[in-house]
N, C-alpha and C. Protein backbone atom coordinates (compact mmCIF):
# COMPACT_ATOMS: atom_id res chain seq x y z
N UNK A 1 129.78 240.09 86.42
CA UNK A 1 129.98 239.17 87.51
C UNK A 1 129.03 237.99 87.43
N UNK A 2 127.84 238.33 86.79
CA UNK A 2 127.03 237.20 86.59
C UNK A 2 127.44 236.17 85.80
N UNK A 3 128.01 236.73 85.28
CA UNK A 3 128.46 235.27 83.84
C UNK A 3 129.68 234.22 84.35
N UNK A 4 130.64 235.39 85.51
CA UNK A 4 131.66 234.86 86.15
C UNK A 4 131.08 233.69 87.27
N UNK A 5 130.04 234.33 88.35
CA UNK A 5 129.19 233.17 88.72
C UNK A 5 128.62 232.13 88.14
N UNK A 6 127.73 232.11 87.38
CA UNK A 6 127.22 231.70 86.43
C UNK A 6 128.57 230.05 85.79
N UNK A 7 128.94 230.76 85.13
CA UNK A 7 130.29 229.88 84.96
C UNK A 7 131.13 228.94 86.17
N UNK A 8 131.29 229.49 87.14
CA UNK A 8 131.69 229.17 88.63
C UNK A 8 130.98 227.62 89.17
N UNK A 9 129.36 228.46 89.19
CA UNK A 9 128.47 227.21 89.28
C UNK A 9 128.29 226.03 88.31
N UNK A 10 128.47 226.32 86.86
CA UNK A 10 128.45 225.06 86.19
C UNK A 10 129.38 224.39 86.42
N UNK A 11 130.54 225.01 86.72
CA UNK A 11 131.49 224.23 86.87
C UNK A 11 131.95 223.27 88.22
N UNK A 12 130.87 223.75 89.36
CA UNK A 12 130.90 223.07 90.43
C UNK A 12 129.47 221.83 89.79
N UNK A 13 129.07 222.01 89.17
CA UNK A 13 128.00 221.22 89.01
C UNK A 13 128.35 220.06 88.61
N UNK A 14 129.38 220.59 87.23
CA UNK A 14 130.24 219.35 86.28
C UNK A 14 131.08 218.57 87.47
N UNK A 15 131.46 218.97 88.69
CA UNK A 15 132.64 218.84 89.33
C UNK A 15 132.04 217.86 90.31
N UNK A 16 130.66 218.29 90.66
CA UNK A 16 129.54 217.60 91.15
C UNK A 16 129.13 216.25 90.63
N UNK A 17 128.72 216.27 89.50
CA UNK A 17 128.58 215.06 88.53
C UNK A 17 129.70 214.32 88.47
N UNK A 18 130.83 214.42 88.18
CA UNK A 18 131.69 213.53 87.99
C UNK A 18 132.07 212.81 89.17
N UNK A 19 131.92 213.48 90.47
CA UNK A 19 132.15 213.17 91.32
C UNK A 19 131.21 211.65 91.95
N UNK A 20 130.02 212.13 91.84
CA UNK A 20 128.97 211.01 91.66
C UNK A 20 128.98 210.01 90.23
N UNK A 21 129.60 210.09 89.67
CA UNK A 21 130.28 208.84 89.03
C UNK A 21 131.30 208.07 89.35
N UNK A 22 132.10 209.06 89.91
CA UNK A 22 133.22 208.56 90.36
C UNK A 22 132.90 207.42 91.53
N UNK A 23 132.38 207.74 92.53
CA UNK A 23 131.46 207.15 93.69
C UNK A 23 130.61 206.29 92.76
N UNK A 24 130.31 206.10 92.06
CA UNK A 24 129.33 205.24 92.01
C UNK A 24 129.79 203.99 90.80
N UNK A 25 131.00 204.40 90.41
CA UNK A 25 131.74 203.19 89.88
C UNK A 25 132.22 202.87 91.27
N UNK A 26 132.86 203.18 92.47
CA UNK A 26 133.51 202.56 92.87
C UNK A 26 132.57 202.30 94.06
N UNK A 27 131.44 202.02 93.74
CA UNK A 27 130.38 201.51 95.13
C UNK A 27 129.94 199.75 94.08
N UNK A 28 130.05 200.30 92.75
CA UNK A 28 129.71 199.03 91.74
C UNK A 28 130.93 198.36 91.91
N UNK A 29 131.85 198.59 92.39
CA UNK A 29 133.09 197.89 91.81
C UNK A 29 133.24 197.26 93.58
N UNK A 30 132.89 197.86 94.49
CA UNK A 30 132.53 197.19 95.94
C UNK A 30 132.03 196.20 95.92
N UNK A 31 130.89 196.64 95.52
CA UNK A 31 129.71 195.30 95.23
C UNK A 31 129.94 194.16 94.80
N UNK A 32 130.90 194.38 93.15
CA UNK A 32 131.54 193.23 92.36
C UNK A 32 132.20 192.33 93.33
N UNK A 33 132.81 193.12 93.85
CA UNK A 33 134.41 192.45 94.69
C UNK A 33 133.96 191.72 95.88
N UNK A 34 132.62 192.25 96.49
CA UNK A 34 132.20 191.74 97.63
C UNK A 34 131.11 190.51 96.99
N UNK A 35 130.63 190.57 96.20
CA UNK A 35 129.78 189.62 95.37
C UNK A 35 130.64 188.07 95.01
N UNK A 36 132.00 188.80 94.27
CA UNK A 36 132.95 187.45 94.03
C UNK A 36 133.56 186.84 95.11
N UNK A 37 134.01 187.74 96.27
CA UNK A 37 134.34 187.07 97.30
C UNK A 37 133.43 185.82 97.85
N UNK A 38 132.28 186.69 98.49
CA UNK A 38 131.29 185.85 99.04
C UNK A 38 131.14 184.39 97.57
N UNK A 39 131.16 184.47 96.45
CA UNK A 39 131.30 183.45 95.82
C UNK A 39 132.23 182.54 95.96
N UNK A 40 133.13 182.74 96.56
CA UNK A 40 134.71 182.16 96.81
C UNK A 40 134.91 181.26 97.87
N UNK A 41 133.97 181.73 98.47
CA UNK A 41 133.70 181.68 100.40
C UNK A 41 132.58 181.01 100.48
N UNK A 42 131.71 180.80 99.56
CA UNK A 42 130.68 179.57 99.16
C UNK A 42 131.02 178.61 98.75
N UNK A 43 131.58 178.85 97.62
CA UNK A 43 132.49 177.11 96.87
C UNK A 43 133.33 176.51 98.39
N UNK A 44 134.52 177.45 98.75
CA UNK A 44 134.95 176.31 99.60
C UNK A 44 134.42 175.87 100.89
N UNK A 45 133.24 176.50 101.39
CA UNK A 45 132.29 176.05 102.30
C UNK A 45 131.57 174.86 101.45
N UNK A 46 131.30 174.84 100.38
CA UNK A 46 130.61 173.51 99.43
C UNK A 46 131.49 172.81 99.76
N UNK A 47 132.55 172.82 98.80
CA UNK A 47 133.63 172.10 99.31
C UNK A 47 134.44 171.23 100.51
N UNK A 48 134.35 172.20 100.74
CA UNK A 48 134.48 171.15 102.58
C UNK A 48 133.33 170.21 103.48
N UNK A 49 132.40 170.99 102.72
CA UNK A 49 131.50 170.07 103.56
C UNK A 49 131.21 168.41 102.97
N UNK A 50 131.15 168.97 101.34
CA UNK A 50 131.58 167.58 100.41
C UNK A 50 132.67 166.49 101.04
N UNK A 51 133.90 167.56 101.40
CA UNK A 51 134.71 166.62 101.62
C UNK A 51 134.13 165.41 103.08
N UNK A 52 133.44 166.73 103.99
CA UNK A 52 133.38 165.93 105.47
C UNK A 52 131.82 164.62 104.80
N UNK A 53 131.41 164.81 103.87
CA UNK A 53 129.98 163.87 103.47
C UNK A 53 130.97 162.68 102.88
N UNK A 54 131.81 162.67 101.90
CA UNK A 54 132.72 161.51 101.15
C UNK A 54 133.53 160.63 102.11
N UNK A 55 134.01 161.65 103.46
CA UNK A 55 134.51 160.73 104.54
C UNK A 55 133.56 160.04 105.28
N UNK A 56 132.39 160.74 105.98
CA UNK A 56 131.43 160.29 106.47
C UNK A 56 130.51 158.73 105.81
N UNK A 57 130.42 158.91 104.50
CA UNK A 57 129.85 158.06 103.78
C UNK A 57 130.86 157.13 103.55
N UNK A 58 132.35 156.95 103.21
CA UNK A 58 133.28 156.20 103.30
C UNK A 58 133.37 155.35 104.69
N UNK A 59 132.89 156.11 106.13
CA UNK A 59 133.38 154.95 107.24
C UNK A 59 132.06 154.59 107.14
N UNK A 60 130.93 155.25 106.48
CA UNK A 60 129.46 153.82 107.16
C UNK A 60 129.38 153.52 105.77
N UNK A 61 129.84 152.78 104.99
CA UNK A 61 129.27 152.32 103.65
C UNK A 61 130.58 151.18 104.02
N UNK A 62 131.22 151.08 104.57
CA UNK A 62 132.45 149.74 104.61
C UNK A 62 131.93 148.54 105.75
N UNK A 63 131.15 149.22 106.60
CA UNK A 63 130.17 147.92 107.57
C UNK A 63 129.02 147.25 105.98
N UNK A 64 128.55 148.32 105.51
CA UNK A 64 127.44 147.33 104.65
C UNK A 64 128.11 146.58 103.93
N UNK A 65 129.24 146.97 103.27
CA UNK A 65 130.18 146.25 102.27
C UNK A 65 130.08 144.89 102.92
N UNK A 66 130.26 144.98 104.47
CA UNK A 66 130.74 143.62 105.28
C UNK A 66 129.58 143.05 105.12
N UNK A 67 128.34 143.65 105.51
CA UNK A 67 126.61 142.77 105.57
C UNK A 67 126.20 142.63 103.94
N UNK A 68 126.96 143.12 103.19
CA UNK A 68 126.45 142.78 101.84
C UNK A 68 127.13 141.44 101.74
N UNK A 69 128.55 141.22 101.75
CA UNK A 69 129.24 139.82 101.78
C UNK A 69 128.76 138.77 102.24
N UNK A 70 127.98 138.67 103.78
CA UNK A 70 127.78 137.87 104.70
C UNK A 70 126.65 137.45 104.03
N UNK A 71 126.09 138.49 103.65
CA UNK A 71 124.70 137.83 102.77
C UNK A 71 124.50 137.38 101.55
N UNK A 72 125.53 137.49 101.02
CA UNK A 72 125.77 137.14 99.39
C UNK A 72 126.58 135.54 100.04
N UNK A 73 127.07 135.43 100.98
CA UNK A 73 127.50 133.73 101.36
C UNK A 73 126.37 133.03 101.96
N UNK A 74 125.77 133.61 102.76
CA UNK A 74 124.84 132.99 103.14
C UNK A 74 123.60 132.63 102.42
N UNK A 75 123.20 133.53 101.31
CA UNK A 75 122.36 133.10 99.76
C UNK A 75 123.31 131.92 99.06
N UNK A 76 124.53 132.21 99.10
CA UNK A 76 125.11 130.71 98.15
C UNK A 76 125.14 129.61 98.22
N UNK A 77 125.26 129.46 100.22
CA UNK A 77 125.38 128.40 100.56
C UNK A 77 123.51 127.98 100.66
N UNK A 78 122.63 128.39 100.90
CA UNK A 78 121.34 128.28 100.81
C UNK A 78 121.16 127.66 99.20
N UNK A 79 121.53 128.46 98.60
CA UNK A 79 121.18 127.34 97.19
C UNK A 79 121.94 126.31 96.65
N UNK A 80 123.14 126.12 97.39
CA UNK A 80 124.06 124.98 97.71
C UNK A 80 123.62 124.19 98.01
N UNK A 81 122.16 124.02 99.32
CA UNK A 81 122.00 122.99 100.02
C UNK A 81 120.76 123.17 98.92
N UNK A 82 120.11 124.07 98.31
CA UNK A 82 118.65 123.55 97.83
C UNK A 82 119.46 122.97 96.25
N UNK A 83 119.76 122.79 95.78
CA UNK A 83 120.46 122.41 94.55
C UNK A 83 120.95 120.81 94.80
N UNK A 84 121.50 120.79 96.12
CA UNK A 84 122.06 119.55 96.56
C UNK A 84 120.67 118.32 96.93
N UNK A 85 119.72 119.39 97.51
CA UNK A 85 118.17 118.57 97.91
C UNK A 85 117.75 117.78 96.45
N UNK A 86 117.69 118.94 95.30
CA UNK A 86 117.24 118.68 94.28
C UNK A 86 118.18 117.72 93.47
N UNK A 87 118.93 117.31 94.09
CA UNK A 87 119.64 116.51 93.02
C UNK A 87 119.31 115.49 93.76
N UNK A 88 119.37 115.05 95.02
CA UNK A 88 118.86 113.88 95.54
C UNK A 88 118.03 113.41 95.86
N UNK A 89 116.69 114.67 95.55
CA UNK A 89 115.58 113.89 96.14
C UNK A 89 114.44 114.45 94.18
N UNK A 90 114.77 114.90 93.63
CA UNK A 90 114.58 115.40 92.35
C UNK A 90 114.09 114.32 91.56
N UNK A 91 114.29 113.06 91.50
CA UNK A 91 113.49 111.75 90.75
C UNK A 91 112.45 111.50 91.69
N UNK A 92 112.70 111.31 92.33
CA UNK A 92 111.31 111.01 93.30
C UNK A 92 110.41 111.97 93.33
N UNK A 93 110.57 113.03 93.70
CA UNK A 93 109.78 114.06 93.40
C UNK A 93 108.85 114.23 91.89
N UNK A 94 109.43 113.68 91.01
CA UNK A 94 108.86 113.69 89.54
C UNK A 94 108.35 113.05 89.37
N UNK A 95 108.94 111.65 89.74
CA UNK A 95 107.75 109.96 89.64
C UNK A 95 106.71 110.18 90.66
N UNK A 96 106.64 110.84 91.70
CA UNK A 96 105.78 111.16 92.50
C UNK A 96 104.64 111.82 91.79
N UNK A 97 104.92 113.27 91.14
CA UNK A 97 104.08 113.85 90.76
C UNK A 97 103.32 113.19 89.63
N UNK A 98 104.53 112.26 88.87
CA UNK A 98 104.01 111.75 87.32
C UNK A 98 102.25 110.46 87.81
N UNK A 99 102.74 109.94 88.80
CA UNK A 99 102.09 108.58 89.75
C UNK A 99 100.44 109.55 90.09
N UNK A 100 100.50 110.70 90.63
CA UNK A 100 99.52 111.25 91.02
C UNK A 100 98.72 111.71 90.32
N UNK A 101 99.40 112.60 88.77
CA UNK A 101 98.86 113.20 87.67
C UNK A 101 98.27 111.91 86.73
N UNK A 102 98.57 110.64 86.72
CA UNK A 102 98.14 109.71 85.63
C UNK A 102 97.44 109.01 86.36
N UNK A 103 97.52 108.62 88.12
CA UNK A 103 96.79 107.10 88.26
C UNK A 103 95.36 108.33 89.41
N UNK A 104 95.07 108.37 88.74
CA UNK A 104 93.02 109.19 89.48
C UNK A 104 92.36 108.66 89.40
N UNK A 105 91.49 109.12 90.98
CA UNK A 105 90.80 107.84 91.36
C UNK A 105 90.02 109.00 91.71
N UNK A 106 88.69 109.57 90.87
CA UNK A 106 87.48 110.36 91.29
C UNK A 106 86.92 109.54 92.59
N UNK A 107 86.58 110.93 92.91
CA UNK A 107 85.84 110.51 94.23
C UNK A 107 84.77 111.79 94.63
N UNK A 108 83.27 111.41 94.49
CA UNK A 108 82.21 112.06 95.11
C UNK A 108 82.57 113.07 95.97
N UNK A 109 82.58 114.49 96.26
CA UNK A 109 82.67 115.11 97.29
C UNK A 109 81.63 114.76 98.63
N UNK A 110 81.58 115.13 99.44
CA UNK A 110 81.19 114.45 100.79
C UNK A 110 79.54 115.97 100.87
N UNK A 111 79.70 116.90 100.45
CA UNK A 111 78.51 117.43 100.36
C UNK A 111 77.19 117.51 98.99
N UNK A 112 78.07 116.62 97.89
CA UNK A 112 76.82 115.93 96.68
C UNK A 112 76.25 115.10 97.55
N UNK A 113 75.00 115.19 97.24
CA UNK A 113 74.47 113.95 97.45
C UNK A 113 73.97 113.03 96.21
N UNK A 114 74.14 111.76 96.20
CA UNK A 114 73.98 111.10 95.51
C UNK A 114 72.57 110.85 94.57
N UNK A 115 72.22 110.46 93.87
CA UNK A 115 70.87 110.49 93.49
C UNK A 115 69.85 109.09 93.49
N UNK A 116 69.49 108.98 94.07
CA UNK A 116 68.08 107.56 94.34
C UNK A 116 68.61 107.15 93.37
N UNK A 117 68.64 105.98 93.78
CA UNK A 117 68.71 104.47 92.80
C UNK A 117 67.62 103.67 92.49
N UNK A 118 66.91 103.55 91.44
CA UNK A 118 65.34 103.57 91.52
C UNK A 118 65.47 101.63 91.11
């Protein structure tokens, strides 16, 4: 009878073991499935929120578009009028400077003092 026990019990043992494999592929295979989900369920939470940032950034990036324009006319016409200065007042300005740079007339600063005239 011992050997019949004996035998009985290994075989609940083996029956035992497999069993805890069995369970424990399918606690790994839980895991997997709950692992890829939650991966699934991340992307399109990325996703959507991307989408709500591309709309968001689409309605306030079309006012600057407008203040980038206004200011790119208002720089043109500014060097419109300084371009227009320089063309009409641009000789004078040169004979001016040329008149000042060639005709010098030294003059004593006001804190030298001069030296005795013997």
């Amino acid at each position: 009878m011992s050997a019949q026990n004996s035998k009985g019990i290994q075989t609940l043992l083996d029956a035992e073991r497999e069993a805890q494999k069995i369970v424990q592929k399918d606690r790994s295979k839980r895991v997997k499935d709950a692992r890829n989900e939650a991966q699934k369920e991340i992307e399109e939470y990325r996703k959507q929120k991307d989408d709500e940032f591309k709309k968001f950034e689409k309605e306030h990036t079309s006012g600057n578009k407008k203040a980038e324009e206004d200011a790119s006319k208002d720089a043109d016409e500014q060097l419109k009028s300084i371009k227009e200065a320089g063309s009409k007042k641009g000789g004078k300005v040169v004979e001016d400077l040329l008149r000042v740079v060639t005709d010098v007339k030294p003059e004593v600063p006001d804190r030298v003092v001069a030296p005795p005239q013997a």
